[in-house]
Protein backbone atom coordinates (compact mmCIF):
# COMPACT_ATOMS: atom_id res chain seq x y z
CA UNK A 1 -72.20 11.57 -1.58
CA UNK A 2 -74.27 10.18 1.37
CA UNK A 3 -72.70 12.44 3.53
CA UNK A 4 -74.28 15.45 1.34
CA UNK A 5 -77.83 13.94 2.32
CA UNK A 6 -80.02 16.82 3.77
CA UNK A 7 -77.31 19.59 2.97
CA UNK A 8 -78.28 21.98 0.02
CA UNK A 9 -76.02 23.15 -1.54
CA UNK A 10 -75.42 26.45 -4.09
CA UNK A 11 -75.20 25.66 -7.56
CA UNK A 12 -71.44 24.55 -8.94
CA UNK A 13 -70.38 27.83 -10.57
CA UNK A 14 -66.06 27.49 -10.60
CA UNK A 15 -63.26 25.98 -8.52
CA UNK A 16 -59.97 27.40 -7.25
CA UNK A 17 -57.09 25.90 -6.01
CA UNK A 18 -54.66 27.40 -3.26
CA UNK A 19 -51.43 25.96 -3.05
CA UNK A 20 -48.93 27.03 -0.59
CA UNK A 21 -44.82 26.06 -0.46
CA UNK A 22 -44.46 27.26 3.17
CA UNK A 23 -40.74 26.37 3.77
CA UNK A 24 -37.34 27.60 2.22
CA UNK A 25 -34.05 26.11 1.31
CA UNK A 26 -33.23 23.28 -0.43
CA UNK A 27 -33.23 20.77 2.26
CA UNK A 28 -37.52 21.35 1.88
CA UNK A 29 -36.84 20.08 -1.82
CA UNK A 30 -39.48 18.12 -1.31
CA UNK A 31 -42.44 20.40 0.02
CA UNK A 32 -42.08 22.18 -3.58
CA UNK A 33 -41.99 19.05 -5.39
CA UNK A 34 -45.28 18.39 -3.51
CA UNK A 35 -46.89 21.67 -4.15
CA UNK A 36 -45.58 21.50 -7.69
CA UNK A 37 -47.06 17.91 -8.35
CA UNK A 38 -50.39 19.07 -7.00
CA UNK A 39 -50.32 21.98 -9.29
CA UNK A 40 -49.23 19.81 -12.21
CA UNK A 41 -52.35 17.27 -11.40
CA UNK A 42 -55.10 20.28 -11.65
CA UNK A 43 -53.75 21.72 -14.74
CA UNK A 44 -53.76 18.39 -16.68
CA UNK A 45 -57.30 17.95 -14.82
CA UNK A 46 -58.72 21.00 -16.59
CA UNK A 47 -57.56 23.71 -14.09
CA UNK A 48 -56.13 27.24 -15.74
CA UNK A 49 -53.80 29.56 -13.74
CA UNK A 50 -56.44 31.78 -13.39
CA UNK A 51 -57.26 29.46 -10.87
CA UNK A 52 -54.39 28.26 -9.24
CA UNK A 53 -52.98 30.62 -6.75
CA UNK A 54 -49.65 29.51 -6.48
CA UNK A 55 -47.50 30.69 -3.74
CA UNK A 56 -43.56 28.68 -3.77
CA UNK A 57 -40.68 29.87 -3.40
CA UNK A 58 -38.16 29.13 -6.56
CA UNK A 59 -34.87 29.68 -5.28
CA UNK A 60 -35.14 26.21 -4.41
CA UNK A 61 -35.04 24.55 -7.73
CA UNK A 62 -32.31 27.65 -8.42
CA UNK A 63 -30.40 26.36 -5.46
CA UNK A 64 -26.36 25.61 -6.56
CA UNK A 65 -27.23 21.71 -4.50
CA UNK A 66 -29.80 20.82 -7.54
CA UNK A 67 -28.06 18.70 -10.06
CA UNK A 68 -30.63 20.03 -12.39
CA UNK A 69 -30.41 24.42 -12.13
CA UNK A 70 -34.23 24.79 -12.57
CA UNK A 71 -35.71 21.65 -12.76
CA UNK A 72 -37.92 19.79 -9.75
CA UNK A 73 -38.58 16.26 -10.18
CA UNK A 74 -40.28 13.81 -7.88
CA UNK A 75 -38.01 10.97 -8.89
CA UNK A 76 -35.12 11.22 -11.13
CA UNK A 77 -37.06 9.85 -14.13
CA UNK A 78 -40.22 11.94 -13.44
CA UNK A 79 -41.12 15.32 -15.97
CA UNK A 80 -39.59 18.49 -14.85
CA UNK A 81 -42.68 20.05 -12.34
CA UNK A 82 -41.31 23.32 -12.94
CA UNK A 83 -42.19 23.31 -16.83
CA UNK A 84 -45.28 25.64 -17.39
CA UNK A 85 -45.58 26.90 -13.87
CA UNK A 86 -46.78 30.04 -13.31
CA UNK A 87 -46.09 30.97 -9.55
CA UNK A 88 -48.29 34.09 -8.97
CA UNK A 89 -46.27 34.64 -5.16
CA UNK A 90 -43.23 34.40 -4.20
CA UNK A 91 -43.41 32.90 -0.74
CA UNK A 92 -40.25 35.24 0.39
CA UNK A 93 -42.39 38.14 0.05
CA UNK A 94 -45.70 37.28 2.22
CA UNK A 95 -46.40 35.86 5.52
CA UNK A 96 -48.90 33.20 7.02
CA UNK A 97 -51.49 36.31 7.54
CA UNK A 98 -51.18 37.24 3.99
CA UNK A 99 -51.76 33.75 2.80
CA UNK A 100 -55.53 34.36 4.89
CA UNK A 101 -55.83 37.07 3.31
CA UNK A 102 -55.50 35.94 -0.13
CA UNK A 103 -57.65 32.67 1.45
CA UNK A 104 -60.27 35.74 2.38
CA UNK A 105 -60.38 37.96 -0.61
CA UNK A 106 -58.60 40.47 0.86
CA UNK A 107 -57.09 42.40 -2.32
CA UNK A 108 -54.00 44.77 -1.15
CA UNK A 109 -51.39 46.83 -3.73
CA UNK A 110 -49.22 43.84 -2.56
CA UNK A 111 -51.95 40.98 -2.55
CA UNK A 112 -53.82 41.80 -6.52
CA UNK A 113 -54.43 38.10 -6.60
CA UNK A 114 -56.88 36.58 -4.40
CA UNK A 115 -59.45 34.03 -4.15
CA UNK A 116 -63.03 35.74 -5.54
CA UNK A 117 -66.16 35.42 -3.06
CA UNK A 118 -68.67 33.28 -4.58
CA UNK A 119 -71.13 30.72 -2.35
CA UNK A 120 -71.01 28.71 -5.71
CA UNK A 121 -66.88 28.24 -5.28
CA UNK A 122 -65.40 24.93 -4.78
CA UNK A 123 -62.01 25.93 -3.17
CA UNK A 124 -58.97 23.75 -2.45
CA UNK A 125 -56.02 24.91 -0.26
CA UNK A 126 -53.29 22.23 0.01
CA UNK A 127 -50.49 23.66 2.10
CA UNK A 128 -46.80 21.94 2.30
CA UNK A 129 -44.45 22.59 4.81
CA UNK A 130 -43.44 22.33 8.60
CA UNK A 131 -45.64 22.15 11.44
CA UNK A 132 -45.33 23.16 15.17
CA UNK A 133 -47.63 21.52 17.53
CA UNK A 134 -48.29 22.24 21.02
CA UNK A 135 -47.23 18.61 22.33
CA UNK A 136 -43.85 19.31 20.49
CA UNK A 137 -42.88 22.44 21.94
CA UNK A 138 -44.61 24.36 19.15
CA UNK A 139 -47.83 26.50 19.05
CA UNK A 140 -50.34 24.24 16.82
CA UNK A 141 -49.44 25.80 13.70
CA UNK A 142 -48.31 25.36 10.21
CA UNK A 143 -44.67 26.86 10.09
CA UNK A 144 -43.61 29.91 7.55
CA UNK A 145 -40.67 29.63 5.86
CA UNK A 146 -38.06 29.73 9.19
CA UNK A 147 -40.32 31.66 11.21
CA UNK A 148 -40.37 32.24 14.67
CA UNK A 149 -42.90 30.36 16.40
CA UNK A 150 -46.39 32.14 16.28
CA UNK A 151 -45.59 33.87 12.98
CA UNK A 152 -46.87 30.93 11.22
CA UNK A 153 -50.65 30.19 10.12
CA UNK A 154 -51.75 29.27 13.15
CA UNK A 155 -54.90 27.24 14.16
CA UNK A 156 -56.56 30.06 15.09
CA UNK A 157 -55.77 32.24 12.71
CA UNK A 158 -56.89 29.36 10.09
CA UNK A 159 -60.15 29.21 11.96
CA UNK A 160 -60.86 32.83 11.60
CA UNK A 161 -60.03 32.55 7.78
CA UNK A 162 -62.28 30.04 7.18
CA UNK A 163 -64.72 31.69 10.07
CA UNK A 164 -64.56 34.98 7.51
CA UNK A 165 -65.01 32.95 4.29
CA UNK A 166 -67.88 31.33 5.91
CA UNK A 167 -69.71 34.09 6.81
CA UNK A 168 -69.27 35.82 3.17
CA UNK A 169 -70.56 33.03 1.44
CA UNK A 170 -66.91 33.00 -0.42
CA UNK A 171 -67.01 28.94 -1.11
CA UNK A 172 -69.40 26.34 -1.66
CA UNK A 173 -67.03 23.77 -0.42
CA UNK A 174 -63.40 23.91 0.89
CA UNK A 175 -61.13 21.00 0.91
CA UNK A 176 -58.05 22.11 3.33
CA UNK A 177 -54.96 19.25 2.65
CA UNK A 178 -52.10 19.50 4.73
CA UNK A 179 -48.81 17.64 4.51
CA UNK A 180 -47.24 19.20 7.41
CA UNK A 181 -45.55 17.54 10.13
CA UNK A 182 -47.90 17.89 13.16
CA UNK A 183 -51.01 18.85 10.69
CA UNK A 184 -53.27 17.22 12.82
CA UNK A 185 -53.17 19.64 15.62
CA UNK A 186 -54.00 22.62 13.44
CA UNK A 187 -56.55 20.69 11.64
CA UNK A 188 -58.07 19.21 14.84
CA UNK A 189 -57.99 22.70 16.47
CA UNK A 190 -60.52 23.90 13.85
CA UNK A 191 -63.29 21.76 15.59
């Protein structure tokens, strides 16, 4: 694009996709269906799990409220997102600072799956959830699950991810996509 003019970049060698469901409960319904539609887009777009990290949390299409045990739909006539899904974390069992991790390549006995280091990398985190901002009585950051404030992935700590990733030549380019209520304070904290 014109906005690539003067900047050289590494050779294309693979893309990866991070997609986070960051809240819990059914009444977020709709942060899955995001995450879930998102995923749904990159597989029919050539995308294999292998990479996709998906982190959701599936109690929510399991909740007793769905009229459909299972299923996530984005309208009521829409295909079932949850068909073919392969969810590699459950979001119950990390926290913001393990999502940077897994965002830094960080492999732990608990994290095996992580994004590989490699300046030729095209990554794309989309993250869906709540956000806290400091004009709001919150701490410019995107909520986990039903977190205290400060336990979520804050601007900083997002900074320092990316910071990290940058300085390991882990990505050629990184598209970040937040839905988040109060997204732009994280995002404009980065600058």
């Amino acid at each position: 694009t014109d906005a690539d003019v003067g900047i050289s970049y590494p050779a294309l060698t693979d893309q990866y996709a991070v997609l986070v469901h960051a809240s819990e409960g059914f009444s977020n319904y709709r942060h899955l269906a995001d995450v879930l539609n998102v995923y749904q887009q990159l597989k029919r777009n050539g995308f294999d799990d292998d990479h996709i990290i998906l982190i959701a949390d599936r109690t929510v299409a399991d909740d007793s409220k769905n009229p459909e045990p299972g299923t996530i739909r984005t309208t009521p006539d829409s295909p079932d997102l949850m068909a073919g899904v392969k969810i590699d974390y459950d979001a119950s069992d990390l926290t913001a600072a393990d999502v940077a991790r897994i965002l830094t390549g960080q492999r732990i006995d608990y994290l095996p799956v992580v994004l590989p280091p490699d300046a030729g990398h095209n990554v794309f985190l989309y993250w869906s959830g709540h956000g806290r901002s400091m004009s709001h009585g919150g701490s410019n950051e995107f909520q986990w699950r039903n977190e205290a404030r400060g336990l979520g992935l804050s601007a900083q700590l997002l900074r320092q991810a990316v910071t990290m990733m940058q300085r390991h030549n882990s990505f050629r380019k990184l598209l970040i996509v937040a839905e988040p209520c109060y997204a732009e304070c994280v995002v404009n904290s980065l600058k």
